[in-house]
Each structure stands twice: as C-alpha cells, then as structure tokens.
N, C-alpha and C. Protein backbone atom coordinates (compact mmCIF):
# COMPACT_ATOMS: atom_id res chain seq x y z
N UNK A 1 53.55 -26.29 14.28
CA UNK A 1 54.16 -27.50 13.76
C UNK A 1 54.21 -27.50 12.23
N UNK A 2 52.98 -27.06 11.73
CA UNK A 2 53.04 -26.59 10.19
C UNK A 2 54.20 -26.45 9.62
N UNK A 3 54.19 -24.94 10.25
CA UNK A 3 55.66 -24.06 9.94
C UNK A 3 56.63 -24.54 10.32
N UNK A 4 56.82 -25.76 10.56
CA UNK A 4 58.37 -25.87 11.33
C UNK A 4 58.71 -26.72 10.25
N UNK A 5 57.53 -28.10 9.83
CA UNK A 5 57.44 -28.81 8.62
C UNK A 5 57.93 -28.08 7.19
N UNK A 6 57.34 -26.78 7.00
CA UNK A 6 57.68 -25.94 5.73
C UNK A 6 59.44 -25.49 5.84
N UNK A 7 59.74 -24.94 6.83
CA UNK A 7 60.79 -24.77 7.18
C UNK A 7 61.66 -25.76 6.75
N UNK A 8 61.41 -26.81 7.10
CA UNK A 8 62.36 -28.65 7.37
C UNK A 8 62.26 -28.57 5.80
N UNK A 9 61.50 -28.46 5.13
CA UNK A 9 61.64 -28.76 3.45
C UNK A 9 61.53 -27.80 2.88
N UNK A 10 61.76 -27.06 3.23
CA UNK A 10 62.45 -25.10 2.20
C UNK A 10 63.98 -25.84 2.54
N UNK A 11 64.17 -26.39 3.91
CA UNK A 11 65.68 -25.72 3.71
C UNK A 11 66.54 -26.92 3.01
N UNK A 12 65.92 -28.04 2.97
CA UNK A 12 65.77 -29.43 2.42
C UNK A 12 66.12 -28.73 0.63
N UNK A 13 65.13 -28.29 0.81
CA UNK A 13 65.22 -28.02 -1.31
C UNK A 13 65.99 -27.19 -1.60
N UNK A 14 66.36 -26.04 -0.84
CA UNK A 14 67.57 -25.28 -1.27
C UNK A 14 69.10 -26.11 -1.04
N UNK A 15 69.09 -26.98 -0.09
CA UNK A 15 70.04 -27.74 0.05
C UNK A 15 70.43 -28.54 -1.02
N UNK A 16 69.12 -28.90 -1.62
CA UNK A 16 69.10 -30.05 -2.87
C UNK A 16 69.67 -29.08 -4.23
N UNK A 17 68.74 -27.62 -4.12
CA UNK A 17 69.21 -27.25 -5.25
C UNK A 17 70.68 -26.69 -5.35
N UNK A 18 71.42 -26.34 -4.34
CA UNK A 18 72.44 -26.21 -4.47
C UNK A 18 73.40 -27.30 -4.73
N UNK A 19 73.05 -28.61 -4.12
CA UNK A 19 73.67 -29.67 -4.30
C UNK A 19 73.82 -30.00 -5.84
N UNK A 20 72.75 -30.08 -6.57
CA UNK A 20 72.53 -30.54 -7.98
C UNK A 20 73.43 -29.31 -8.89
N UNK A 21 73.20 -27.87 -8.27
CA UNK A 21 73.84 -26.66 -8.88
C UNK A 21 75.37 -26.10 -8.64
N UNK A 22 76.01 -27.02 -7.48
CA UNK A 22 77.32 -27.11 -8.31
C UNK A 22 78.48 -26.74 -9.02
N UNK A 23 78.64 -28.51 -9.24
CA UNK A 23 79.23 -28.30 -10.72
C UNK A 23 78.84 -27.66 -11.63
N UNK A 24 77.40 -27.61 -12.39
CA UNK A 24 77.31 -26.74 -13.48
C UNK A 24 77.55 -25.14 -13.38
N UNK A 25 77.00 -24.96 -11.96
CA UNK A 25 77.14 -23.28 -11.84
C UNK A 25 79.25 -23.10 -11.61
N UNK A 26 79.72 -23.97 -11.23
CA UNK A 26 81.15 -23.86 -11.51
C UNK A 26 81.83 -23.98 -12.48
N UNK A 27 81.29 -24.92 -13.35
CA UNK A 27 81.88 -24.84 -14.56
C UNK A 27 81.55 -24.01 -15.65
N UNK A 28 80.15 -23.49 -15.64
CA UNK A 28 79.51 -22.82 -16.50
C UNK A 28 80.04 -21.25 -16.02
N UNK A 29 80.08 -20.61 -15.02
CA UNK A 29 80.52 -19.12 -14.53
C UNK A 29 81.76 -18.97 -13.69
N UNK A 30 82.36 -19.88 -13.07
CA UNK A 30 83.37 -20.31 -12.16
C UNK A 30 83.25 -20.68 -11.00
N UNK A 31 84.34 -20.33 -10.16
CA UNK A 31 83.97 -20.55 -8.93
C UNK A 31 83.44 -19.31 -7.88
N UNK A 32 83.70 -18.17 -8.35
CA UNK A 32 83.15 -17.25 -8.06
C UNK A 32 81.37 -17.10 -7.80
N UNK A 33 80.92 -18.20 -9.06
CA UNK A 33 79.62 -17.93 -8.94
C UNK A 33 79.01 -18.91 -8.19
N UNK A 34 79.46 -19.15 -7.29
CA UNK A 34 78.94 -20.36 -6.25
C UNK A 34 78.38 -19.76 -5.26
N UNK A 35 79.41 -18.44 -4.41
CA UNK A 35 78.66 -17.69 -4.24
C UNK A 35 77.18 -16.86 -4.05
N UNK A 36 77.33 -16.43 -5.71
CA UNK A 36 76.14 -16.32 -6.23
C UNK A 36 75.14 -17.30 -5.78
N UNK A 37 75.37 -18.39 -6.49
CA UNK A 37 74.04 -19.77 -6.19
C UNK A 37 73.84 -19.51 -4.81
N UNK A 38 74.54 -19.46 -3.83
CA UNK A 38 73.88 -19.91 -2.35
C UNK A 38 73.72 -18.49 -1.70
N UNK A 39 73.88 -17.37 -2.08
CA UNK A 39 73.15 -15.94 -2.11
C UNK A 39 71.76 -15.95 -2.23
N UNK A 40 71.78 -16.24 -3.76
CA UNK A 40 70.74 -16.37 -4.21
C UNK A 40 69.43 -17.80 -3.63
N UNK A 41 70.27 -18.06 -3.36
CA UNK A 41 69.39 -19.75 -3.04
C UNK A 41 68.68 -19.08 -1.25
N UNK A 42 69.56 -18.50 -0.39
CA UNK A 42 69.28 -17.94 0.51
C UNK A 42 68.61 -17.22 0.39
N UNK A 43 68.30 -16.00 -0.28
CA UNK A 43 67.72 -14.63 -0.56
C UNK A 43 66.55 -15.42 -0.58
N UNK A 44 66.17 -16.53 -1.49
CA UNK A 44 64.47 -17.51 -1.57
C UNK A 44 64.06 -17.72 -0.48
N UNK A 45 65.05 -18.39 0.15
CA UNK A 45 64.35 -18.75 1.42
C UNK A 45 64.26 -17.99 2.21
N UNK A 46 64.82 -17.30 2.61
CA UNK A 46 64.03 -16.18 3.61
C UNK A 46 62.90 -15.35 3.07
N UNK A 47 62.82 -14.89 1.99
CA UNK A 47 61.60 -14.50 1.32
C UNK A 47 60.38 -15.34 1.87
N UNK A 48 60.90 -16.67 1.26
CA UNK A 48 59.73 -18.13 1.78
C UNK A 48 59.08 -18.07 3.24
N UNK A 49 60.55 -17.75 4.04
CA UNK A 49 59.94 -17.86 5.31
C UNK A 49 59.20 -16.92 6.13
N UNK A 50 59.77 -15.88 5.47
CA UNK A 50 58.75 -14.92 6.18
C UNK A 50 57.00 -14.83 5.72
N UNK A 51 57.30 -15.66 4.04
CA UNK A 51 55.96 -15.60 3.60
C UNK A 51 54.67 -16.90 4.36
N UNK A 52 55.75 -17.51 5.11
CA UNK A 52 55.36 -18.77 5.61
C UNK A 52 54.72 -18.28 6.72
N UNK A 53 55.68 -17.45 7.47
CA UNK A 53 55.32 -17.11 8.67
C UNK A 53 53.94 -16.30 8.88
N UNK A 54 54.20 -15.02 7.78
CA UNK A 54 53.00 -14.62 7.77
C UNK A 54 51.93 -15.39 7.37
N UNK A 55 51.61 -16.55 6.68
CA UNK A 55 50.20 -17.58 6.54
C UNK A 55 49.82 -17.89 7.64
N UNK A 56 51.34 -18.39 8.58
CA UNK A 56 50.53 -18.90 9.82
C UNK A 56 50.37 -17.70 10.73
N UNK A 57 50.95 -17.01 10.63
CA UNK A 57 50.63 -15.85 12.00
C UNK A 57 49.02 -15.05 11.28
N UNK A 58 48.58 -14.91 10.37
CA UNK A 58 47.37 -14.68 10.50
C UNK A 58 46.19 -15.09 10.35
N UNK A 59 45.31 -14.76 10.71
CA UNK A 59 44.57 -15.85 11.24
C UNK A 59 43.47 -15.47 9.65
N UNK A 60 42.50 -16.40 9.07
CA UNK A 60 41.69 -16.07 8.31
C UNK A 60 40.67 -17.52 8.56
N UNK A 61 39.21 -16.48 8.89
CA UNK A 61 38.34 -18.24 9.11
C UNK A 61 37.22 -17.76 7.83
N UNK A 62 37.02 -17.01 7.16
CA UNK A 62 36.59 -17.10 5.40
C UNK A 62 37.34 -17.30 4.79
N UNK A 63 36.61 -17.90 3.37
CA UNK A 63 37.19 -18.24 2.27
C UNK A 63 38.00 -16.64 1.76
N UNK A 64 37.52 -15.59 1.81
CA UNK A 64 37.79 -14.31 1.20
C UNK A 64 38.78 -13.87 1.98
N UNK A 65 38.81 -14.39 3.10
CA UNK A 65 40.01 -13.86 4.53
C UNK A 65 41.30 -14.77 3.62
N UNK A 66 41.39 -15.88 3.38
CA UNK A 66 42.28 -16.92 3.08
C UNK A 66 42.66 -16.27 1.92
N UNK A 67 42.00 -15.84 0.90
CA UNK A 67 42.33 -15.22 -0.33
C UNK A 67 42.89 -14.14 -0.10
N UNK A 68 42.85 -13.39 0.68
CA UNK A 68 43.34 -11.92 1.34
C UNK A 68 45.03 -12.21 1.88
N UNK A 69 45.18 -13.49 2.59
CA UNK A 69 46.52 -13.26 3.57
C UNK A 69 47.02 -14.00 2.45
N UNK A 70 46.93 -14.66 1.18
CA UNK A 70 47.43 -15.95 0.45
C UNK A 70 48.31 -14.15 -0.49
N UNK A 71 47.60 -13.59 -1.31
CA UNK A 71 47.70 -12.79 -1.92
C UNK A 71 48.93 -11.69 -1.08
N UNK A 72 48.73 -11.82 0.32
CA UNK A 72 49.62 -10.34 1.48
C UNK A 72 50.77 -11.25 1.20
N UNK A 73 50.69 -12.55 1.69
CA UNK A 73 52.35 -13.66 1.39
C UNK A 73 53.14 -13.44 0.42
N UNK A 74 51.76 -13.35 -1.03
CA UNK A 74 52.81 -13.15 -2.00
C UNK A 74 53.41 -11.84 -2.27
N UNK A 75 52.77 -11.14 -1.94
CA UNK A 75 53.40 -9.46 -2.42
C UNK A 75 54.52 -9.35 -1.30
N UNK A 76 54.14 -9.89 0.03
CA UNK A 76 55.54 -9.80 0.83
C UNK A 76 56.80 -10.59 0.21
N UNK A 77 56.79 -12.10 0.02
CA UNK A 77 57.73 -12.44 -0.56
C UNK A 77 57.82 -12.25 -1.73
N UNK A 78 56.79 -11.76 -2.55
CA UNK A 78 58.19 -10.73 -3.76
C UNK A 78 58.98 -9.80 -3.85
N UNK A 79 58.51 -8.97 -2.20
CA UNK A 79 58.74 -7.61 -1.93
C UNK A 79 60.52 -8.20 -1.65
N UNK A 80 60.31 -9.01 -0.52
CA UNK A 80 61.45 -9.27 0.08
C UNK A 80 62.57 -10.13 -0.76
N UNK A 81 62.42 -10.52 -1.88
CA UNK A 81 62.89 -11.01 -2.87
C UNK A 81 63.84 -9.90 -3.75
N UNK A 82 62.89 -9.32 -4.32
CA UNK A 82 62.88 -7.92 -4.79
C UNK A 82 64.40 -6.84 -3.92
N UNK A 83 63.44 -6.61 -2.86
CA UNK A 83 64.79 -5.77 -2.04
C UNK A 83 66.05 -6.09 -1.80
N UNK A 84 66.05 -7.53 -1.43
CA UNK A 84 67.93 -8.44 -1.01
C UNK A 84 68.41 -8.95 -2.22
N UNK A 85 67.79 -9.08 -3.72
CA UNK A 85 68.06 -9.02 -4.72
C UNK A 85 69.05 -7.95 -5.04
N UNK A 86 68.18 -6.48 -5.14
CA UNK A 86 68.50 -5.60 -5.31
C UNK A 86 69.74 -5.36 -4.81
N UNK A 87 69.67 -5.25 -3.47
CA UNK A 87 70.99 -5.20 -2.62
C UNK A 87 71.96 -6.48 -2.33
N UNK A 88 72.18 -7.04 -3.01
CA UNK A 88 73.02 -7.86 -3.47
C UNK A 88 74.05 -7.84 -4.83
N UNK A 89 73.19 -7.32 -5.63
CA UNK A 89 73.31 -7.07 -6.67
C UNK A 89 74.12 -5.92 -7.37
N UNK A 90 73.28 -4.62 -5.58
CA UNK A 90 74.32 -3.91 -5.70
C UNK A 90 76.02 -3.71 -5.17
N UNK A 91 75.71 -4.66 -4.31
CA UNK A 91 76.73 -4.82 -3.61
C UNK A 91 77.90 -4.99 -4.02
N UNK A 92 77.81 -5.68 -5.61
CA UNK A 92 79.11 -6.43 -5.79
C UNK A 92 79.91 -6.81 -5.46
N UNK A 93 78.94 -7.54 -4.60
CA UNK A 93 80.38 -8.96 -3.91
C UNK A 93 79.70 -10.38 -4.91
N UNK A 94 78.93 -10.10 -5.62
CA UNK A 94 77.99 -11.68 -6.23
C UNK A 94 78.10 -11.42 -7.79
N UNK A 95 78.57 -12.22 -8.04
CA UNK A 95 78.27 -12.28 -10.03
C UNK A 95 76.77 -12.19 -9.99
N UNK A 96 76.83 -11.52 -10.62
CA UNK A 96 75.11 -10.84 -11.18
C UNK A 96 74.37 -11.96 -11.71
N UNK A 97 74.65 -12.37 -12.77
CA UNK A 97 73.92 -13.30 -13.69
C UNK A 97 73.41 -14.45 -12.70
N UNK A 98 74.64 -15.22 -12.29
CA UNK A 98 74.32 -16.69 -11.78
C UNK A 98 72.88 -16.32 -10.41
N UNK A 99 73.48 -15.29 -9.67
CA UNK A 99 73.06 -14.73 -8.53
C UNK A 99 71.51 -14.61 -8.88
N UNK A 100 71.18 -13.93 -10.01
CA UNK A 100 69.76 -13.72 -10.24
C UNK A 100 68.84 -14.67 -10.72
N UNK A 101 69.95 -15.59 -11.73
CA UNK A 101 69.38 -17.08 -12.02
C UNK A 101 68.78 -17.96 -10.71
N UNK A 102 70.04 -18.33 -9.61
CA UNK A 102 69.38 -18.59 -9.05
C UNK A 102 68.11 -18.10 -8.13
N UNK A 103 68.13 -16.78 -7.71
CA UNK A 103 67.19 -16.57 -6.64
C UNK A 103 65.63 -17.04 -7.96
N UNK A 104 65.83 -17.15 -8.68
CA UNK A 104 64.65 -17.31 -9.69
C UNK A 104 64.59 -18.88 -9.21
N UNK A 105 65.19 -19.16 -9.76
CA UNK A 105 65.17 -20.69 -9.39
C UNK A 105 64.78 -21.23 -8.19
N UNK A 106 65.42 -20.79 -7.31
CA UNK A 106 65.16 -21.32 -5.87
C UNK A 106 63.36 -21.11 -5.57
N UNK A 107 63.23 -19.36 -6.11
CA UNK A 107 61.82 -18.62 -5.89
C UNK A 107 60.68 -19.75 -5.96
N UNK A 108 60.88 -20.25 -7.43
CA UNK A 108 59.62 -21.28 -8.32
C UNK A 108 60.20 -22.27 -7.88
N UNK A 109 61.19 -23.06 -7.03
CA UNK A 109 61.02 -24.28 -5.98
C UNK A 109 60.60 -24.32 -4.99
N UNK A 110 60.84 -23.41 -4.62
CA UNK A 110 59.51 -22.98 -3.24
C UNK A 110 58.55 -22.82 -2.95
N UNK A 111 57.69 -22.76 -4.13
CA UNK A 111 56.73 -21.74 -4.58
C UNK A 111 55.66 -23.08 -4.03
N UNK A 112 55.61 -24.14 -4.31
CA UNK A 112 54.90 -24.99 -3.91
C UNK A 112 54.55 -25.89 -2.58
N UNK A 113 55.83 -25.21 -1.86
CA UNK A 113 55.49 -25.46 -0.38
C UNK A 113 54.89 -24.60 0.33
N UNK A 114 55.10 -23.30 -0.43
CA UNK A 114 54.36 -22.25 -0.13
C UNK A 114 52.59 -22.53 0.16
N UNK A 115 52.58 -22.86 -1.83
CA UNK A 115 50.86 -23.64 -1.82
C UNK A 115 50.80 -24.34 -0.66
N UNK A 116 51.29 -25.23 -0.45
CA UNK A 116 50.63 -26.37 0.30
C UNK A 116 50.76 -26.04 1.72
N UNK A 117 51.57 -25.02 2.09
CA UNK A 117 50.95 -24.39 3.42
C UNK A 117 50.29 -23.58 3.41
N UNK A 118 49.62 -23.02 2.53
CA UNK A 118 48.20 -21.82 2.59
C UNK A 118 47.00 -22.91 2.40
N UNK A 119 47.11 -23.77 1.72
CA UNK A 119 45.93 -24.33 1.29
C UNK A 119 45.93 -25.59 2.77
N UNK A 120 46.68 -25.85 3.07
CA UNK A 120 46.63 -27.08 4.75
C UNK A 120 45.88 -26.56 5.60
C-alpha cells in the first residue's frame, strides 16, 4: 500500500511539473522541447519507481540493513537515470538541453518521496 501511495504522488508531481513547465519550456526552447520535458520528466520517474520498489521489496530489520538498501535505491536510481538519459540523448529524437534540465528537475522532486518512503 506504501508503494502504491509513492506511486499516486511521483506521478502526481511529474504531472504538476510538467503542468507548471509548459509554457516556459515552449517559449523558452520551442515546441520541440516539450518533448524533451516529458522524456525527461518520465526518465525520473521510472528511475523513482524502481528505486521505490526496491525499498519495499527488501526487507531490512537493522538500522545498518536500512542504511544498506537506502544507499542500493540510490545508486540504482542514479544508475537508471544515468543509462535512459544517456540513451535518449543519444537518440536524437529530444533537444538535449531542455531534456537534461528536466530529468534534473524532476530527479530532486522526487527525491523526497523517495525519503519518506525509506524512512516510513
């Protein structure tokens, strides 16, 4: 139920941040880079979710166990950040710039639902 909660408001905030991102990402790069934004806004969240998934799929009943899978989350979702970045990027089907702005963006909006499902 956790995870379904994290889920409901990852996809909540990428919704929001695309909503708010827009106009400026259209007027500022075009329309091309809209694209980009919801590439990038996507590329976060699945990063998120798999990092989600893995909190709850393993189990840790020490404090040092919790510090162990908190730390595996993050190197996975940077990993997976990292890689569909990459390959996006190379792809050139996405304006580069906006594309990388956002997955940054989206990354550090997430980043705190993240917390608050390792630490629940």
């Amino acid at each position: 139920m956790r995870y379904v909660r994290f889920l409901g408001l990852a996809v909540a905030v990428v919704i929001g941040l695309c909503a708010i991102g827009w106009i400026p990402t259209q007027r500022l790069a075009g329309s091309a880079a809209i694209a980009a934004m919801v590439a990038g806004n996507v590329i976060s969240l699945l990063a998120a979710a798999l990092a989600g998934g893995l909190l709850i799929a393993v189990g840790a009943a020490t404090a040092e166990a919790r510090m162990q899978r908190g730390f595996l989350a993050m190197v996975v979702r940077l990993t997976v950040v990292v890689v569909l970045g990459a390959a996006a990027v190379l792809s050139g089907e996405f304006a580069r710039a906006p594309l990388l702005l956002w997955i940054a963006l989206a990354y550090v909006a997430l980043l705190p639902l993240e917390v608050r499902l390792a630490i629940s």
